[in-house]
C-alpha atoms as a PDB file:
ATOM      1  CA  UNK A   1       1.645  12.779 -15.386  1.00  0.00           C
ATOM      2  CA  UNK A   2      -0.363   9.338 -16.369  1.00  0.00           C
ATOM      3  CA  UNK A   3      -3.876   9.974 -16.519  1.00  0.00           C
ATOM      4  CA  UNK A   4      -5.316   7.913 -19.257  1.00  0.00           C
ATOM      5  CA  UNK A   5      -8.531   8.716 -20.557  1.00  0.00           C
ATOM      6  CA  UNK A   6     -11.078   6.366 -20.094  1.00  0.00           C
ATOM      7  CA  UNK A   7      -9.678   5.506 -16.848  1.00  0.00           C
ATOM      8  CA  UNK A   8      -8.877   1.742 -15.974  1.00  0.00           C
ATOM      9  CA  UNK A   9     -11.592   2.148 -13.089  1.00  0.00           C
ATOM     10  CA  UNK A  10     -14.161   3.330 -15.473  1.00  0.00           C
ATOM     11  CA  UNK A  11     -12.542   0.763 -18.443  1.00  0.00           C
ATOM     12  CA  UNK A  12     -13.220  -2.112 -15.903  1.00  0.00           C
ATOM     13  CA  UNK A  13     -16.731  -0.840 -14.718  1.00  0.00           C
ATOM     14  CA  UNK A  14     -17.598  -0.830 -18.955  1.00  0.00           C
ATOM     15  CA  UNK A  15     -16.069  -3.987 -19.657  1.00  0.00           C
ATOM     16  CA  UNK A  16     -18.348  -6.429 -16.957  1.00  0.00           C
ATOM     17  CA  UNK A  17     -21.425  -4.195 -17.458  1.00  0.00           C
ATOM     18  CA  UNK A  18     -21.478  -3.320 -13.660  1.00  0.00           C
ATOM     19  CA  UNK A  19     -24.637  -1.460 -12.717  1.00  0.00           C
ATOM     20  CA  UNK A  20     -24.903   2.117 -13.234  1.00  0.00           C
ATOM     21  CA  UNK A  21     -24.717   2.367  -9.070  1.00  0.00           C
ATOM     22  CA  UNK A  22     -21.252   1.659  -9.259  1.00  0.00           C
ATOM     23  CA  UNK A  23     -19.210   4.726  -8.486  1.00  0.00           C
ATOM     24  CA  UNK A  24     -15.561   4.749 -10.457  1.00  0.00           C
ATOM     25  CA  UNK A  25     -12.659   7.096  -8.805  1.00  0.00           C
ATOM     26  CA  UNK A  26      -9.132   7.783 -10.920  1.00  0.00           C
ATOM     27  CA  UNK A  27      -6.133   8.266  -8.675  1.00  0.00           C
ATOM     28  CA  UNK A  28      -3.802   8.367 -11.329  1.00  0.00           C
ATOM     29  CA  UNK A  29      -1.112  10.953 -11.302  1.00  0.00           C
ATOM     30  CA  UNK A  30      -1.153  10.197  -7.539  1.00  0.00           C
ATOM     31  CA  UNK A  31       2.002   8.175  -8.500  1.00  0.00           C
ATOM     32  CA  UNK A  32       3.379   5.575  -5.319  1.00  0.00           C
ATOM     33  CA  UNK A  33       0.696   7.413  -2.720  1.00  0.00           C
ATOM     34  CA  UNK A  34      -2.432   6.156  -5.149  1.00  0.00           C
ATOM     35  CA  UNK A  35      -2.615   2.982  -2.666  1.00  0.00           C
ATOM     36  CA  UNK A  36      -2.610   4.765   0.187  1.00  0.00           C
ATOM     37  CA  UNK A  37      -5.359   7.390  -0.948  1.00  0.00           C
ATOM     38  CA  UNK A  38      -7.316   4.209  -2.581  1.00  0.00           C
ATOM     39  CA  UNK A  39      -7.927   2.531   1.119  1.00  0.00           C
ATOM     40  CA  UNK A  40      -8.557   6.002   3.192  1.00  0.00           C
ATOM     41  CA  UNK A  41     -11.026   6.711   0.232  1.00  0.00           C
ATOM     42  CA  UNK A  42     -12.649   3.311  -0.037  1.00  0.00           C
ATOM     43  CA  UNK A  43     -12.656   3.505   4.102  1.00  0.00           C
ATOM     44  CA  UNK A  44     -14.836   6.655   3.413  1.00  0.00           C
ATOM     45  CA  UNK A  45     -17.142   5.321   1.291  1.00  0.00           C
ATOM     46  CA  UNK A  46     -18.176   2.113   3.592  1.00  0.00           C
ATOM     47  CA  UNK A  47     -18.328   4.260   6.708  1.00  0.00           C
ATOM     48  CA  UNK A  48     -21.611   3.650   8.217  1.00  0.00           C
ATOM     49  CA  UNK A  49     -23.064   0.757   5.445  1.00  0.00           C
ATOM     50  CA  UNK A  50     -23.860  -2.638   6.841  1.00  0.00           C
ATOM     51  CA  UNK A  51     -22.871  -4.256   3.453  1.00  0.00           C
ATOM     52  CA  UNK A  52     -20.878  -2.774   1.018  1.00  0.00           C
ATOM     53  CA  UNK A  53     -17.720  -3.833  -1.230  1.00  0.00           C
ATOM     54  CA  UNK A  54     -14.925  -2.093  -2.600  1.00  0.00           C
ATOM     55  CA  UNK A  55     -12.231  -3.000  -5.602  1.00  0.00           C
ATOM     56  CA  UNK A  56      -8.535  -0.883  -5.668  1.00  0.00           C
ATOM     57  CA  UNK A  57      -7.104  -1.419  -8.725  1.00  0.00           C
ATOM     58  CA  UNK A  58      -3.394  -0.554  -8.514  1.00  0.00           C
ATOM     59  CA  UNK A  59      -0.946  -0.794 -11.536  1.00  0.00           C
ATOM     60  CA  UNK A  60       2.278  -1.821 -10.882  1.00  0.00           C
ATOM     61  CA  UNK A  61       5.414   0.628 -12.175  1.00  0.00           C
ATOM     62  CA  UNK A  62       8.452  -1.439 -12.787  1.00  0.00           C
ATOM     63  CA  UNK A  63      10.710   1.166 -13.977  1.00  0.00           C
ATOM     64  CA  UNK A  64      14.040   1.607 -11.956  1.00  0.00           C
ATOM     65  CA  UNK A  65      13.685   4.108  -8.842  1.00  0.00           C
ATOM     66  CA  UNK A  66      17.490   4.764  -8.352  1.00  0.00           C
ATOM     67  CA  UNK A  67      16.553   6.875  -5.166  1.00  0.00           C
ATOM     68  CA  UNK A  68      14.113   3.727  -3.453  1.00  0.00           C
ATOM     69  CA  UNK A  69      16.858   2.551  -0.941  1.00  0.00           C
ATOM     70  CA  UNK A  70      18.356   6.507  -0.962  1.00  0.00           C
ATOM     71  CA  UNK A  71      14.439   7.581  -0.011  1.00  0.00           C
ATOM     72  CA  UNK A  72      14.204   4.820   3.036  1.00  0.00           C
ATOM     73  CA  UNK A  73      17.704   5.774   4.696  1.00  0.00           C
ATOM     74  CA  UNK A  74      17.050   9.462   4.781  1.00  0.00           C
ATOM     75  CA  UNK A  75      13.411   8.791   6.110  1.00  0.00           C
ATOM     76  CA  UNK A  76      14.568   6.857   8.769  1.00  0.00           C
ATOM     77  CA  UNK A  77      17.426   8.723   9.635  1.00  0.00           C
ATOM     78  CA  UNK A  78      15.464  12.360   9.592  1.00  0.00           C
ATOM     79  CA  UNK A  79      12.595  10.952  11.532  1.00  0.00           C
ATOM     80  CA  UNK A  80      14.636   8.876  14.147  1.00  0.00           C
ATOM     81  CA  UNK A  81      13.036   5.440  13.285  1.00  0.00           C
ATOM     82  CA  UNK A  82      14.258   2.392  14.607  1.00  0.00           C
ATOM     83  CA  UNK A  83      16.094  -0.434  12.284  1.00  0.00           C
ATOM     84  CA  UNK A  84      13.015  -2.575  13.134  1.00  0.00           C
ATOM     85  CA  UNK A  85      10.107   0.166  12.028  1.00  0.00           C
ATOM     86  CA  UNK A  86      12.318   0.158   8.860  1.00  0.00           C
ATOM     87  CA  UNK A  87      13.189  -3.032   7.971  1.00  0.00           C
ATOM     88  CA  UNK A  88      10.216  -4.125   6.132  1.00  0.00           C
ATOM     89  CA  UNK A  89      10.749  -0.928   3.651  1.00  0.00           C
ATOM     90  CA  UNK A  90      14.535  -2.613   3.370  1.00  0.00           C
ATOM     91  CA  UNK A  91      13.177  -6.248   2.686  1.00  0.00           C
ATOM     92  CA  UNK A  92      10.318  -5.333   0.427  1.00  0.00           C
ATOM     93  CA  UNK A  93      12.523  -3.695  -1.708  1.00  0.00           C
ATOM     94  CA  UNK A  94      14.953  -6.211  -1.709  1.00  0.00           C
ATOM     95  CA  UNK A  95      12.649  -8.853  -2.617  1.00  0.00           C
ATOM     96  CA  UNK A  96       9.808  -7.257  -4.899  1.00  0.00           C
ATOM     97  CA  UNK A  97      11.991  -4.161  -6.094  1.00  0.00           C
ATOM     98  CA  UNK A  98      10.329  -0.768  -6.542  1.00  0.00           C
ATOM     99  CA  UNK A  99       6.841  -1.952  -7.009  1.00  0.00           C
ATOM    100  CA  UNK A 100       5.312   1.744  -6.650  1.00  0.00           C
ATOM    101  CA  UNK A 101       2.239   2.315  -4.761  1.00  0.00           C
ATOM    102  CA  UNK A 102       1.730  -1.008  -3.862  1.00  0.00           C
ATOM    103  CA  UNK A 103       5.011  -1.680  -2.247  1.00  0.00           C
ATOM    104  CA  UNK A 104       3.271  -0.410   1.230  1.00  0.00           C
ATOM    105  CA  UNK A 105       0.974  -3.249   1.145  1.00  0.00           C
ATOM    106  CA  UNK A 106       3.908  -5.567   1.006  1.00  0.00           C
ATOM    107  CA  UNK A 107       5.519  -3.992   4.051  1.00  0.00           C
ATOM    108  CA  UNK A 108       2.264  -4.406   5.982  1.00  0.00           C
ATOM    109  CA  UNK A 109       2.164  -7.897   5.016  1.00  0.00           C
ATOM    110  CA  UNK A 110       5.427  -8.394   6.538  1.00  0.00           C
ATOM    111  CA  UNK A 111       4.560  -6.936   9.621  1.00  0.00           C
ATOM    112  CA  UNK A 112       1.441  -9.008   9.527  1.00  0.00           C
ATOM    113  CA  UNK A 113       4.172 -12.099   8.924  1.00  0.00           C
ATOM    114  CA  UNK A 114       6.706 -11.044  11.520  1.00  0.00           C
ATOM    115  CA  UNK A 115       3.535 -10.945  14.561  1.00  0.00           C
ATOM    116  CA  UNK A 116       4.880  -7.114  15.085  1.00  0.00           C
ATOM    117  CA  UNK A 117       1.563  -5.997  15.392  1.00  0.00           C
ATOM    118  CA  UNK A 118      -1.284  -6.000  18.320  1.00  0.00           C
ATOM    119  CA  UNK A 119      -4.626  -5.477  18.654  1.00  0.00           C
ATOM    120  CA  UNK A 120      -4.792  -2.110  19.489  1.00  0.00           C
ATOM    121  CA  UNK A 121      -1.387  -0.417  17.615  1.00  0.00           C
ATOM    122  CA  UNK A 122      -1.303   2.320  15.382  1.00  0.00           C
ATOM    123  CA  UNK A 123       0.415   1.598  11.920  1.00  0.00           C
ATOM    124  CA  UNK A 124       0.971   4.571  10.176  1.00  0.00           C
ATOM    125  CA  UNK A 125       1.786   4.343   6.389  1.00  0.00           C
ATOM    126  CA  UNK A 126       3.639   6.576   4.414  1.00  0.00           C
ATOM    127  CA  UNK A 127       4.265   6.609   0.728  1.00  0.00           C
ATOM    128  CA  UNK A 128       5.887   8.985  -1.258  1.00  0.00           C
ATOM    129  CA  UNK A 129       4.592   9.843  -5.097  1.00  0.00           C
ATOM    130  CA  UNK A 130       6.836  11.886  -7.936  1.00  0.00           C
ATOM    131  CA  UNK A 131       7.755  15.202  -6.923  1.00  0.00           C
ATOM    132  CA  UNK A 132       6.741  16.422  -3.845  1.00  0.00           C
ATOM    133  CA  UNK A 133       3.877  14.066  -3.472  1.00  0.00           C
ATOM    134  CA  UNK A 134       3.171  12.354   0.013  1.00  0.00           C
ATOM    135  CA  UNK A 135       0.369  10.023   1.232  1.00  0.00           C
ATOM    136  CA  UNK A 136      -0.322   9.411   4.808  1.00  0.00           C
ATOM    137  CA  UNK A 137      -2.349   6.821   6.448  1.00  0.00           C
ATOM    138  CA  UNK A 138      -2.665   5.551  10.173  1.00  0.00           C
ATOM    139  CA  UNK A 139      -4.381   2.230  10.794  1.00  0.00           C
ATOM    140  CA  UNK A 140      -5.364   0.873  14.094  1.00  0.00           C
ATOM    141  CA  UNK A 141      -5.367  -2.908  14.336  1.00  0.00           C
ATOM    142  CA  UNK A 142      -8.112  -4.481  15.324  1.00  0.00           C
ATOM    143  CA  UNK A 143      -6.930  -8.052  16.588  1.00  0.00           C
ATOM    144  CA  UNK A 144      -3.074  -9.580  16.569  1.00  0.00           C
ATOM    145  CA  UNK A 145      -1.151  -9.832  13.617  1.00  0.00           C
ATOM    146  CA  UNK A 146      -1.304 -13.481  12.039  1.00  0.00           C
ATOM    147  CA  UNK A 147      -0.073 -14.885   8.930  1.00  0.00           C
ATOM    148  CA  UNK A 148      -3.224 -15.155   6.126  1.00  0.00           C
ATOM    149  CA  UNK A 149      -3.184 -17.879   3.835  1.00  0.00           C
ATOM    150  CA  UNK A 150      -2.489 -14.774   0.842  1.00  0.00           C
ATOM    151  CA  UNK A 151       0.334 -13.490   2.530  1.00  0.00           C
ATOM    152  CA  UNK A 152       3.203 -12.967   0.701  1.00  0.00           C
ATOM    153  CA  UNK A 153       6.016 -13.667   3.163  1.00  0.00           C
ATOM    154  CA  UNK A 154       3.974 -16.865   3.949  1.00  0.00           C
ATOM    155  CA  UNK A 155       6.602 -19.525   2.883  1.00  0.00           C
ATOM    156  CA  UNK A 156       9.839 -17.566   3.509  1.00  0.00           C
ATOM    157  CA  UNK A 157       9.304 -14.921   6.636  1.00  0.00           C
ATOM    158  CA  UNK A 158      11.789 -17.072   8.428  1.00  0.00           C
ATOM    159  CA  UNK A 159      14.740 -16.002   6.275  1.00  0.00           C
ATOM    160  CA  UNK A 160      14.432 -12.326   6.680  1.00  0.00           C
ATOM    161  CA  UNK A 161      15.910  -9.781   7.032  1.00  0.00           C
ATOM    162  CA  UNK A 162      18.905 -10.538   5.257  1.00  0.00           C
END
């Protein structure tokens, strides 16, 4: 398991001098469900605050994941999901690779980019750590889906899926 010590949360909070209100979480060891468990947790923490800001911090594992396209067929095919639901999964990981934890964000941003979701829907995300680790998540949308200025399928939604 990677759990440095200091933490990169606690490394950044040290480095700017942030004030001692600042509260510093370490998900590490979560493996590819730390992004997940980062916005449910940060979701927690502004519930009920008028003003409040939060920063994820998510480190990127390159390394090879031999079972990433193995791990998206058998999902789909145990849980009955349509080739639409997981074509974003498909296309994410044909264009970024196995980006770990933050490969979920990717696939929302190409939901975001294909207009697939309404005010209203439930989008439930699900992300998978080492071992038998499992994050779940279920957002509802609060307006249409549109294509942000930041989005990441901005320039070339129109050529996928492949």
């Amino acid at each position: 398991m990677f759990s440095p010590a200091p933490s990169l949360a606690s490394l950044v909070v040290n480095r700017f001098g942030l004030e001692e209100t600042v509260k510093a979480y370490n998900l590490s060891g979560m493996g590819c469900s730390a992004g997940a468990v980062a916005f449910d947790l940060a979701a927690q923490i502004l519930k009920g605050r008028e003003i409040g800001y939060v920063l994820i911090l998510v480190t990127e594992s390159f390394s090879l994941n031999w079972g990433g396209k193995a791990v998206i067929d058998a999902v789909g095919r145990l849980m009955k999901l349509d080739a639409e639901v997981v074509e974003p999964a498909r296309m994410c990981l044909h264009r970024f690779g196995n980006t770990s934890s933050s490969l979920v964000f990717y696939e929302l941003a190409y939901f975001e980019a294909k207009r697939r979701i309404k005010e209203g829907d439930r989008v439930w995300m699900l992300a998978f750590g080492t071992g038998f680790k499992a994050c779940s998540v279920v957002w509802r949308a609060l307006r249409d889906s549109r294509v942000d200025p930041d989005n990441p399928w901005r320039d070339c939604i129109h050529r996928y899926p492949v």
